[in-house]
Protein backbone atom coordinates (compact mmCIF):
# COMPACT_ATOMS: atom_id res chain seq x y z
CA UNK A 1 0.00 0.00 0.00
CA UNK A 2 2.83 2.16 0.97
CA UNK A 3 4.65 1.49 -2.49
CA UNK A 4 1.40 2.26 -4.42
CA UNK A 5 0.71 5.80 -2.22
CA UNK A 6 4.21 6.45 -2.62
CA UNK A 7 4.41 6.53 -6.41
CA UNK A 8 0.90 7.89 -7.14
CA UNK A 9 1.95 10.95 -5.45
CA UNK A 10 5.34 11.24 -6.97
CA UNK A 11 3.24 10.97 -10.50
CA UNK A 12 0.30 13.27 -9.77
CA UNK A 13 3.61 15.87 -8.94
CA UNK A 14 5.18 15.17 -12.27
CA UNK A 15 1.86 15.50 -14.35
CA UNK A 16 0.25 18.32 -12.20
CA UNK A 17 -0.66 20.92 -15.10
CA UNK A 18 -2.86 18.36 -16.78
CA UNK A 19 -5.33 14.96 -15.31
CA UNK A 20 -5.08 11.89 -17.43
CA UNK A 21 -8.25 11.44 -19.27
CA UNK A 22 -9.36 9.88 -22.37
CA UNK A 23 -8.65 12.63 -24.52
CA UNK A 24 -5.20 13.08 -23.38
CA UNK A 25 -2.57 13.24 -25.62
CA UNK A 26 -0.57 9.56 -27.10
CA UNK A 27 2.33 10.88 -25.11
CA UNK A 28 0.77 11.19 -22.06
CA UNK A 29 -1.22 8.06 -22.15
CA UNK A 30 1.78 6.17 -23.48
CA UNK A 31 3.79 7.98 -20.60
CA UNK A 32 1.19 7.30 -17.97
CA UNK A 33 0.91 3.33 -19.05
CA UNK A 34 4.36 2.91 -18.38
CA UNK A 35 4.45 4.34 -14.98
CA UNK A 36 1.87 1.91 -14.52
CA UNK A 37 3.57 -1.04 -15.43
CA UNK A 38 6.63 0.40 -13.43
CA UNK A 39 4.38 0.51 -10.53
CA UNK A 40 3.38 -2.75 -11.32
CA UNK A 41 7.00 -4.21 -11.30
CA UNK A 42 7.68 -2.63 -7.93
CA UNK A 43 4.83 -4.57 -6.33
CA UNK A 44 6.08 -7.66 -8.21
CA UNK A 45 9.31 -7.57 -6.37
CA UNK A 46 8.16 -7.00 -2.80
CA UNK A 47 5.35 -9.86 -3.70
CA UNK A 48 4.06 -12.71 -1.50
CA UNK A 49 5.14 -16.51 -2.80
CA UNK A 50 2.91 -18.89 -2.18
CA UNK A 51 4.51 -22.12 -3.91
CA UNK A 52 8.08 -22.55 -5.69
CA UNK A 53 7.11 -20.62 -8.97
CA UNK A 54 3.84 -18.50 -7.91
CA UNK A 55 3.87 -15.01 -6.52
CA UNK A 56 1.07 -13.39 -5.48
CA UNK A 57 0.93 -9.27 -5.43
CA UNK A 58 -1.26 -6.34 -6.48
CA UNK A 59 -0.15 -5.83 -9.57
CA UNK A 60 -3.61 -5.36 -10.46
CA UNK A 61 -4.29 -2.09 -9.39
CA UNK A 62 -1.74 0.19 -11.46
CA UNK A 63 -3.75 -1.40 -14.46
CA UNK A 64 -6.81 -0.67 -12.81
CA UNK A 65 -6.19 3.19 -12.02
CA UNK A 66 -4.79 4.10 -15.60
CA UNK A 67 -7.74 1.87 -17.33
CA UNK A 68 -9.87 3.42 -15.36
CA UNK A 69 -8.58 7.39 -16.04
CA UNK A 70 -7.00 6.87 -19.36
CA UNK A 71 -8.47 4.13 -21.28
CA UNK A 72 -7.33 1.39 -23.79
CA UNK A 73 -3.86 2.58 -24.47
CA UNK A 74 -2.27 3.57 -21.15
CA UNK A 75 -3.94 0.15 -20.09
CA UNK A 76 -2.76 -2.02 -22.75
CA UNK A 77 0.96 -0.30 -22.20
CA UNK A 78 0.85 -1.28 -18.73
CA UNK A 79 -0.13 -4.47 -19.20
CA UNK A 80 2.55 -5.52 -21.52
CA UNK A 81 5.23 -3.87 -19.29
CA UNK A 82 3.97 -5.90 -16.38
CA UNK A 83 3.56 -9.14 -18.13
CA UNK A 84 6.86 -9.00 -20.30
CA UNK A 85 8.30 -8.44 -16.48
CA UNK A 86 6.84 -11.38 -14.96
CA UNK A 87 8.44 -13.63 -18.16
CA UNK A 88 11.73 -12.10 -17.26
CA UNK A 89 11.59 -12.97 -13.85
CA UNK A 90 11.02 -16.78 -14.73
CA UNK A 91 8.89 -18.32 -18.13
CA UNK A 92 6.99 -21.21 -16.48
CA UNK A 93 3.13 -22.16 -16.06
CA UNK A 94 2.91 -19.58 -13.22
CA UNK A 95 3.73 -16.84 -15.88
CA UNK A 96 1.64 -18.18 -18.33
CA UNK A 97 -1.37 -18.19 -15.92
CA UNK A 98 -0.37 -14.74 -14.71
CA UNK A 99 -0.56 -14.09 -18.80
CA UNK A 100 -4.16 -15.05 -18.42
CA UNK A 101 -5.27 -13.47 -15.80
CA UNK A 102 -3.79 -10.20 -16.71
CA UNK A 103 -5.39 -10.33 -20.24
CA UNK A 104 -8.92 -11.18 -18.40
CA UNK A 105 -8.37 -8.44 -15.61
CA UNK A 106 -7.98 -6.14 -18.62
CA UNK A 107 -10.36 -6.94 -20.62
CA UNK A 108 -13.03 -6.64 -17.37
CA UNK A 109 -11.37 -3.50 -16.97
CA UNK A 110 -12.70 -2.14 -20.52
CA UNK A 111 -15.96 -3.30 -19.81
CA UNK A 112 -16.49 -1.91 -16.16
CA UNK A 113 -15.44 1.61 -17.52
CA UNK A 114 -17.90 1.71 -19.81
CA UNK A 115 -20.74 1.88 -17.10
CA UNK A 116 -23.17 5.45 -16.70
CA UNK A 117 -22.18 5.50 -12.72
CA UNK A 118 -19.77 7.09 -10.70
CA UNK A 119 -15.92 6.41 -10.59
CA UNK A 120 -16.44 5.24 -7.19
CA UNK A 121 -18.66 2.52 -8.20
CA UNK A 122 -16.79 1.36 -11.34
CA UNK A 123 -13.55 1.16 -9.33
CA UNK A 124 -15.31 -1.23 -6.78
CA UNK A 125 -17.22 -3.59 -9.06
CA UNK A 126 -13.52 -3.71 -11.14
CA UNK A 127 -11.92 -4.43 -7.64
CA UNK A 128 -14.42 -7.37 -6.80
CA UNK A 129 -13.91 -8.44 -9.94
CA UNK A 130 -9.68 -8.66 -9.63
CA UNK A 131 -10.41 -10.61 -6.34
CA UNK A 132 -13.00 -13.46 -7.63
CA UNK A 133 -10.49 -13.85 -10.92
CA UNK A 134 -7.83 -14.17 -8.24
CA UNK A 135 -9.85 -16.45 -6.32
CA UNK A 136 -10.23 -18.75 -9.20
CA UNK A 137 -6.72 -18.65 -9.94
CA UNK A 138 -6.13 -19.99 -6.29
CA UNK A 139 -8.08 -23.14 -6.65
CA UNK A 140 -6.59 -23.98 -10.29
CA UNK A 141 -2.75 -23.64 -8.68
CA UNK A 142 -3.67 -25.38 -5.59
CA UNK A 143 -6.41 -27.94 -7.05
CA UNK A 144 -9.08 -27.64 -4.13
CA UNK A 145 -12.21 -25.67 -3.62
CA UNK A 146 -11.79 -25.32 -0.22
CA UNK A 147 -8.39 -23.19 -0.96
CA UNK A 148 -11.18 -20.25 -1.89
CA UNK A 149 -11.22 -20.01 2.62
CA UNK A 150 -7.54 -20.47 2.80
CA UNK A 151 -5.50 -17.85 4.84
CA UNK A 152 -3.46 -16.72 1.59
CA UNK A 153 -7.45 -16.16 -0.41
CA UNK A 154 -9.16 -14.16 2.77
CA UNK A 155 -5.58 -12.07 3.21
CA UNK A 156 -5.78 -11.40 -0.15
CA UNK A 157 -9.08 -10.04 -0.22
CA UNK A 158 -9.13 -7.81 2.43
CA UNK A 159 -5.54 -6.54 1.32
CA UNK A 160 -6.42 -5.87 -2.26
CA UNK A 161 -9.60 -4.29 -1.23
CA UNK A 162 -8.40 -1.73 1.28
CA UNK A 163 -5.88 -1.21 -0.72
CA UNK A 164 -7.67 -0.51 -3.95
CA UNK A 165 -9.62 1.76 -1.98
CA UNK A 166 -6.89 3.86 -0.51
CA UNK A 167 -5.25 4.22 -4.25
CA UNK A 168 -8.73 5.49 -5.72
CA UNK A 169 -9.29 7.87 -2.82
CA UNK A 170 -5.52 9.10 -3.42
CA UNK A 171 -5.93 9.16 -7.01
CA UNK A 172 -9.31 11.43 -6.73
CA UNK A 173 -7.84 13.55 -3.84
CA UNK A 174 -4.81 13.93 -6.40
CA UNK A 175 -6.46 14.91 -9.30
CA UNK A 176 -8.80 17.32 -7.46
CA UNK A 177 -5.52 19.07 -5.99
CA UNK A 178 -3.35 19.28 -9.14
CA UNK A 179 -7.15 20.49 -10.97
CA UNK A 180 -7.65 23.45 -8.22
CA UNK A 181 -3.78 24.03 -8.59
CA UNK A 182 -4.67 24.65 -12.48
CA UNK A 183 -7.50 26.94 -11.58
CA UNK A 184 -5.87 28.90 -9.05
CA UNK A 185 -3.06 29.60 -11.90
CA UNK A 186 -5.28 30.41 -14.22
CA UNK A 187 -7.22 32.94 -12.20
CA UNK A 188 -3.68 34.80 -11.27
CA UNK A 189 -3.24 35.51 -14.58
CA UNK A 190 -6.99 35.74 -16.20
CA UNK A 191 -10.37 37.60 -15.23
CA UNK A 192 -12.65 35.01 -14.87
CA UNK A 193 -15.97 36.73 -16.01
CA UNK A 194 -14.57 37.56 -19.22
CA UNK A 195 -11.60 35.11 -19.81
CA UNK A 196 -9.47 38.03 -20.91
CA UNK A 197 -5.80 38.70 -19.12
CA UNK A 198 -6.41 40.50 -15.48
CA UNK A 199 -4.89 43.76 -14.66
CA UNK A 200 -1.90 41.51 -13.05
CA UNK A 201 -1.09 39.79 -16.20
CA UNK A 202 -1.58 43.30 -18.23
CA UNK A 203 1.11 44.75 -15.76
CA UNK A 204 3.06 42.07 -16.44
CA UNK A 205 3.01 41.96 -20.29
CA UNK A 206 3.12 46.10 -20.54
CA UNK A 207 6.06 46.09 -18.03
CA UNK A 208 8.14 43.62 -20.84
CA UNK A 209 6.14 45.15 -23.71
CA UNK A 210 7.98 48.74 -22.28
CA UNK A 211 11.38 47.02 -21.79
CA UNK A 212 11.18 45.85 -25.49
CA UNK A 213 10.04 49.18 -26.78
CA UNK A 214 12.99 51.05 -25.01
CA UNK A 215 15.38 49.15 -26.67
CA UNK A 216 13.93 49.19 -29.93
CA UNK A 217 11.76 52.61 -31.22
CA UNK A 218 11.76 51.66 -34.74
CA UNK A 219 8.69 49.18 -33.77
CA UNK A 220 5.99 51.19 -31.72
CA UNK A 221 3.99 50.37 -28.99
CA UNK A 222 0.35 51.55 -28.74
CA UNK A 223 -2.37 51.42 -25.98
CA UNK A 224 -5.97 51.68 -25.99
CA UNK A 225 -7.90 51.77 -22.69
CA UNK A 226 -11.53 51.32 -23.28
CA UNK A 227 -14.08 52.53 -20.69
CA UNK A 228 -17.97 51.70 -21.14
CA UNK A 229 -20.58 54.20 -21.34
CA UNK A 230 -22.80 54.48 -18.47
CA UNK A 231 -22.50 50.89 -17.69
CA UNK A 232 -24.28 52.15 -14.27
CA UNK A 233 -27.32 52.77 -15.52
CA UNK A 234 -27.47 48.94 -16.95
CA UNK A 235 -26.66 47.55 -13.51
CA UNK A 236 -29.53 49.85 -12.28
CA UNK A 237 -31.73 49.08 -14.78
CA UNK A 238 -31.42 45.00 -15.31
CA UNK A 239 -29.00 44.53 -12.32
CA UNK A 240 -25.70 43.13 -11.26
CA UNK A 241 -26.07 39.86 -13.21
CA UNK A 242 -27.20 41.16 -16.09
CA UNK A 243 -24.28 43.26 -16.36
CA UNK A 244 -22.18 40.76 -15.51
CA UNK A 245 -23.64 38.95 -19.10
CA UNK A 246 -22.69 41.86 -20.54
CA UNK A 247 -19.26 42.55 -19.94
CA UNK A 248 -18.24 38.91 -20.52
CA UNK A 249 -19.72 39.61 -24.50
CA UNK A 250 -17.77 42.70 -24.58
CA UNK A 251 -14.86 40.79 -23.24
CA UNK A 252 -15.41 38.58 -26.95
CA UNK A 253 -16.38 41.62 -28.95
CA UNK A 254 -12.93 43.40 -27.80
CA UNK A 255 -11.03 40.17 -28.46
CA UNK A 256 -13.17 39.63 -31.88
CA UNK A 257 -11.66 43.10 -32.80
CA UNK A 258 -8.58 43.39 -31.92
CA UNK A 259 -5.41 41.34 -34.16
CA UNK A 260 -4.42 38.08 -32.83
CA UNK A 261 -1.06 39.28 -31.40
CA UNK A 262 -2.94 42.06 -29.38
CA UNK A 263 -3.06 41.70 -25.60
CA UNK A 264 -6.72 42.24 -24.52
CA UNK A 265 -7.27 42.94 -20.33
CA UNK A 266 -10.04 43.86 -18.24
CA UNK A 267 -8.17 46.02 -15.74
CA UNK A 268 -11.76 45.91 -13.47
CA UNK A 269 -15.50 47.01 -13.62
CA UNK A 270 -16.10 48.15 -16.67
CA UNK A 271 -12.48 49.60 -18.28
CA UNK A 272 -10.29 47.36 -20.68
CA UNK A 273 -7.23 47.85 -22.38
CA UNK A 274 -6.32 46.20 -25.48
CA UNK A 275 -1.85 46.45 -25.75
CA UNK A 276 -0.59 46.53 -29.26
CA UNK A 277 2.94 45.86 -30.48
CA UNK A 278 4.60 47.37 -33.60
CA UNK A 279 1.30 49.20 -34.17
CA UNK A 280 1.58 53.33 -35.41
CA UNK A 281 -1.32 56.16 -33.78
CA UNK A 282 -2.79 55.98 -37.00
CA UNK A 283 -3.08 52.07 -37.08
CA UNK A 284 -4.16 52.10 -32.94
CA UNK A 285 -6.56 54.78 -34.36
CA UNK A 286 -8.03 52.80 -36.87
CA UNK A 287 -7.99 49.15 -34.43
CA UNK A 288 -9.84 51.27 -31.80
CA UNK A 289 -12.29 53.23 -33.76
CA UNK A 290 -13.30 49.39 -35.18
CA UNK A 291 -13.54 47.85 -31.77
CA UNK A 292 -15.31 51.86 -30.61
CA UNK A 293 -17.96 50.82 -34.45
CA UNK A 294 -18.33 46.87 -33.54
CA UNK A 295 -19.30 47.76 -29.80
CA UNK A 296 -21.76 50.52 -31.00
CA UNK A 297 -23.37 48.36 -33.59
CA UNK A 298 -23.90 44.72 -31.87
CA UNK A 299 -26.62 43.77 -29.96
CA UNK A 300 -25.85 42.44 -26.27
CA UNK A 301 -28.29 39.91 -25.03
CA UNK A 302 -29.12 40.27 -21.75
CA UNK A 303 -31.77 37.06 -21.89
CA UNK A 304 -33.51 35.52 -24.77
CA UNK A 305 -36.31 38.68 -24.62
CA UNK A 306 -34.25 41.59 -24.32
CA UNK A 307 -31.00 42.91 -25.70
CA UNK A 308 -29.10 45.97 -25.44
CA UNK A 309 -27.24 48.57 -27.12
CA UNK A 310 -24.00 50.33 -25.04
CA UNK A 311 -21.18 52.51 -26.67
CA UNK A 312 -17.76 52.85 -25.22
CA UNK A 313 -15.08 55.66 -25.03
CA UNK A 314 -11.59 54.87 -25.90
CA UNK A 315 -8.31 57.18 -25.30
CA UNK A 316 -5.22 55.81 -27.35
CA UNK A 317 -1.31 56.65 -26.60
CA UNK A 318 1.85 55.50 -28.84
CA UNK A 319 5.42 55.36 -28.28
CA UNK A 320 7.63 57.69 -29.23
CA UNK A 321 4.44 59.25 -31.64
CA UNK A 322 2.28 60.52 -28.71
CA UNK A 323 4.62 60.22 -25.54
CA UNK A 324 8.57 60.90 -25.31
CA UNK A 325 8.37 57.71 -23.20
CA UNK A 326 6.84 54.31 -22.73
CA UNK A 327 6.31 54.60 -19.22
CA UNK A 328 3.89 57.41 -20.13
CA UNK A 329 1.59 55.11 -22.43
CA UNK A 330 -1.11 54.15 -19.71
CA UNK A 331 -1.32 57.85 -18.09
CA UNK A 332 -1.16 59.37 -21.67
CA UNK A 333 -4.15 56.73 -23.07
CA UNK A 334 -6.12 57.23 -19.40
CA UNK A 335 -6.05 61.30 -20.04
CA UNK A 336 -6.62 60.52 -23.26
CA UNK A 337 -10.20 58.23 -22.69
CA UNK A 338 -11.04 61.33 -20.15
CA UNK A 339 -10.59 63.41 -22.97
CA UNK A 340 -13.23 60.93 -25.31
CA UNK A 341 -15.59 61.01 -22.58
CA UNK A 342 -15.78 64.54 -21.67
CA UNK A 343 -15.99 65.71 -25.65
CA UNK A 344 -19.74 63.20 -25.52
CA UNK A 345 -18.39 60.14 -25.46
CA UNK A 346 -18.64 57.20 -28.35
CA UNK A 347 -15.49 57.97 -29.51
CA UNK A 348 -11.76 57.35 -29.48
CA UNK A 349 -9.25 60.32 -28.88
CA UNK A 350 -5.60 60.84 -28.65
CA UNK A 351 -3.25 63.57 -27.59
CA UNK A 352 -1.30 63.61 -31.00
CA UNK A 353 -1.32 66.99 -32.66
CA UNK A 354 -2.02 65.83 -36.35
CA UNK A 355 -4.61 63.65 -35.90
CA UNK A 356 -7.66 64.44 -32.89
CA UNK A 357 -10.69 62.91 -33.84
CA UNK A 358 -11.28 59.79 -35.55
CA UNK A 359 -14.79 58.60 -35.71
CA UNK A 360 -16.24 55.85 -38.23
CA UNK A 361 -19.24 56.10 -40.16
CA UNK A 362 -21.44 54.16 -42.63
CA UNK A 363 -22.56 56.13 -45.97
CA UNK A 364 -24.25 53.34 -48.36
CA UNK A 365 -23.37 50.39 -46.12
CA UNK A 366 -20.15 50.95 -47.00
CA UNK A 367 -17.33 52.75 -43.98
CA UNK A 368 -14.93 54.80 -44.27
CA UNK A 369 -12.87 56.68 -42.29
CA UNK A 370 -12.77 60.89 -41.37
CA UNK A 371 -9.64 62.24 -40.11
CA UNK A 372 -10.02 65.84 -38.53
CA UNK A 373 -6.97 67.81 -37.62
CA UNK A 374 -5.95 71.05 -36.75
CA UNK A 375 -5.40 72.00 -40.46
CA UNK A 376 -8.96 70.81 -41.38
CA UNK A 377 -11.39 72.66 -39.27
C-alpha cells in the first residue's frame, strides 16, 4: 500500500498541469501506461510466494487506475510492461497463468469503464472483480475448492480491497488538488468573467512590452484603454447579473476586434485595455475606432427577450508618436479616454497633434474613415 501511495503521489507531482483522461494526448497516455507497469514491477518484487514458482501481489491495481482514467492505451501499455516483467523474472506455467489473468483483468477492466455510474462505483465492481479472478486462480494452482477459505485467499481479499480503496481515494484527492492548482493559476493571470488577461497579467506583459520598446523605437507600442458608457445605468436598470452577461460579450467583442497578437485585459469594472505591439497612432486609431464601431453596432443579449445597445469611449497613446516615453503610455491613453468622454463620449481620442478625432461612419453600407486635424477645421 505504501509502495502504491508512494508513487501515485510522486506521479500526480510530475503530471500536475494536466489529469489523465481519455482525450489526453498519445504521449501522455503512453507515458502514464508505463508508470503503470513500473508501478506494477515494484509490487512484483516485494510480492508474497505462495509455492516454488507463484507469486502473489497487487499488480492489479496500477492497471486498474490508468484503465480506469485513461483508457485502452495507457492500459494495454501497462499491461505488456507488467507481463513482459513477470516472463523475465522466470517463463513457467505460473507466468503463463499470470498471462491469463492479466489479459482477463484487462479486458473486465474495458468493460467496467464503460458503465453510466460514478468512478467510485466502477472502481469497486472492477476491484471485486480482480479478487473473484484471483480467487479462481487460487483453486486452479492449488487444485481444491476449499483453498477459496484459505489464509493466503481471505488475506488477499481484504488486502487488495483496502488497498484498492486507498489508491482510488488518493488518485481522486490527487487529481482534485493538481485540478484546483490549475485553476488557481489560471485565475492569477486571467479575469474570470470575461476570460481576458487580469490587470496583473496586463502589468506584467506592458512592463516587458515597455522594456522591449525602449530598446527598440523603430517598432511602436500603442495602448488603448476602453471605458464603457454608463454601464451604471445597466446595472440599475437590469441589475448586477445582467451586467455581468454583458461585460463577458464585450470581453469577446474586444477580443473579436482586436489582431491576434494584441493583448486584450479587463483592468476591473467596466475599463479594458487592449496592448498593441509594432502598431503606429494611425493604425491604434483605426484598431480602436473598429472595436469603438463593432461595440456601438452589436446587440448584447441580456436574456432571450431583451438585448441591449452600449457605446464605449476609448483614449489611445503611442510610443515615441504621442509620448517621449513608454512609461507614459497608460497615463497618456487614461487622459486621453477622459478626454473621449468629456468631448460626448462614443469615440476614441488621442493627444497627437495631427490627428484628434477619428470617428467611423457608414454612408451606403459601406465605412470609411474621417480624419479631422488642426489644419482641417
Amino acid at each position: 500500500m505504501m509502495i502504491i501511495l508512494a508513487l501515485l503521489f510522486i506521479y500526480y507531482q510530475f503530471f500536475r498541469e494536466e489529469n489523465l483522461a481519455p482525450t489526453s494526448s498519445i504521449k501522455r497516455k503512453f507515458l502514464s501506461g508505463l508508470y503503470a507497469g513500473m508501478i506494477g514491477i515494484f509490487l512484483m518484487i516485494y510480492s508474497i510466494q505462495i509455492t516454488s514458482t507463484t507469486i502473489v501481489d497487487l499488480r492489479h491495481i496500477p492497471l486498474l487506475l490508468v484503465t480506469l482514467y485513461g483508457g485502452p492505451l495507457p492500459g494495454l501499455i501497462a499491461f505488456i510492461v507488467i507481463q513482459i516483467t513477470r516472463f523475465i523474472i522466470g517463463i513457467n506455467l505460473s507466468s503463463f497463468v499470470s498471462l491469463g489473468l492479466l489479459t482477463s483483468l484487462y479486458i473486465g477492466y474495458l468493460v467496467f469503464r464503460e458503465w453510466k455510474v460514478g468512478i467510485f462505483i466502477k472502481a469497486f465492481w472492477m476491484l471485486i472483480y480482480s479478487n473473484v479472478a484471483f480467487s479462481i486462480l487460487i483453486i486452479y494452482l492449488l487444485l481444491d475448492i476449499k483453498s477459496i477459505f484459505s489464509e493466503i485467499n481471505v488475506l488477499f481479499w481484504i488486502t487488495s480491497t483496502v488497498t484498492g480503496a486507498m489508491a482510488l481515494y488518493t488518485t481522486e484527492h490527487l487529481r482534485k488538488t493538481n485540478h484546483l492548482f490549475k485553476e488557481y493559476k489560471k485565475s492569477a493571470t486571467i479575469d474570470p468573467l470575461t476570460d481576458l488577461n487580469n490587470v496583473r497579467s496586463f502589468d506584467e506583459a506592458l512592463n516587458r512590452a515597455i522594456q522591449e520598446a525602449s530598446t527598440n523605437e523603430k517598432k511602436p507600442l500603442s495602448l488603448l484603454v476602453i471605458d464603457i458608457d454608463h454601464f451604471k445605468n445597466v446595472n440599475d436598470t437590469y441589475d448586477h447579473a445582467a451586467g455581468d452577461i454583458v461585460l463577458t460579450q464585450f470581453g469577446k467583442t474586444l477580443r473579436s476586434s482586436a489582431r491576434l497578437n494584441d493583448i486584450v485585459s479587463r483592468n476591473g469594472g467596466e475599463e479594458f485595455t487592449i496592448l498593441l505591439g509594432d502598431c503606429s497612432i494611425r493604425e491604434a486609431l483605426q484598431i480602436g475606432e473598429r472595436v469603438r464601431f463593432m461595440i456601438e453596432e452589436n446587440a448584447f443579449e441580456i436574456n432571450k427577450d431583451v438585448s441591449i445597445h452600449i457605446t464605449a469611449s476609448i483614449g489611445a497613446s503611442t510610443f515615441p508618436e504621442t509620448v517621449p516615453s513608454p512609461a507614459q503610455l497608460y497615463r497618456e491613453a487614461d487622459e486621453a479616454l477622459y478626454h473621449a468622454k468629456r468631448s460626448g463620449r462614443n469615440r476614441i481620442y488621442s493627444n497627437e497633434q495631427t490627428i484628434k478625432v477619428y470617428k467611423y461612419k457608414k454612408r451606403a453600407s459601406c465605412p470609411f474613415f474621417i480624419f479631422l486635424s488642426n489644419d482641417s477645421k
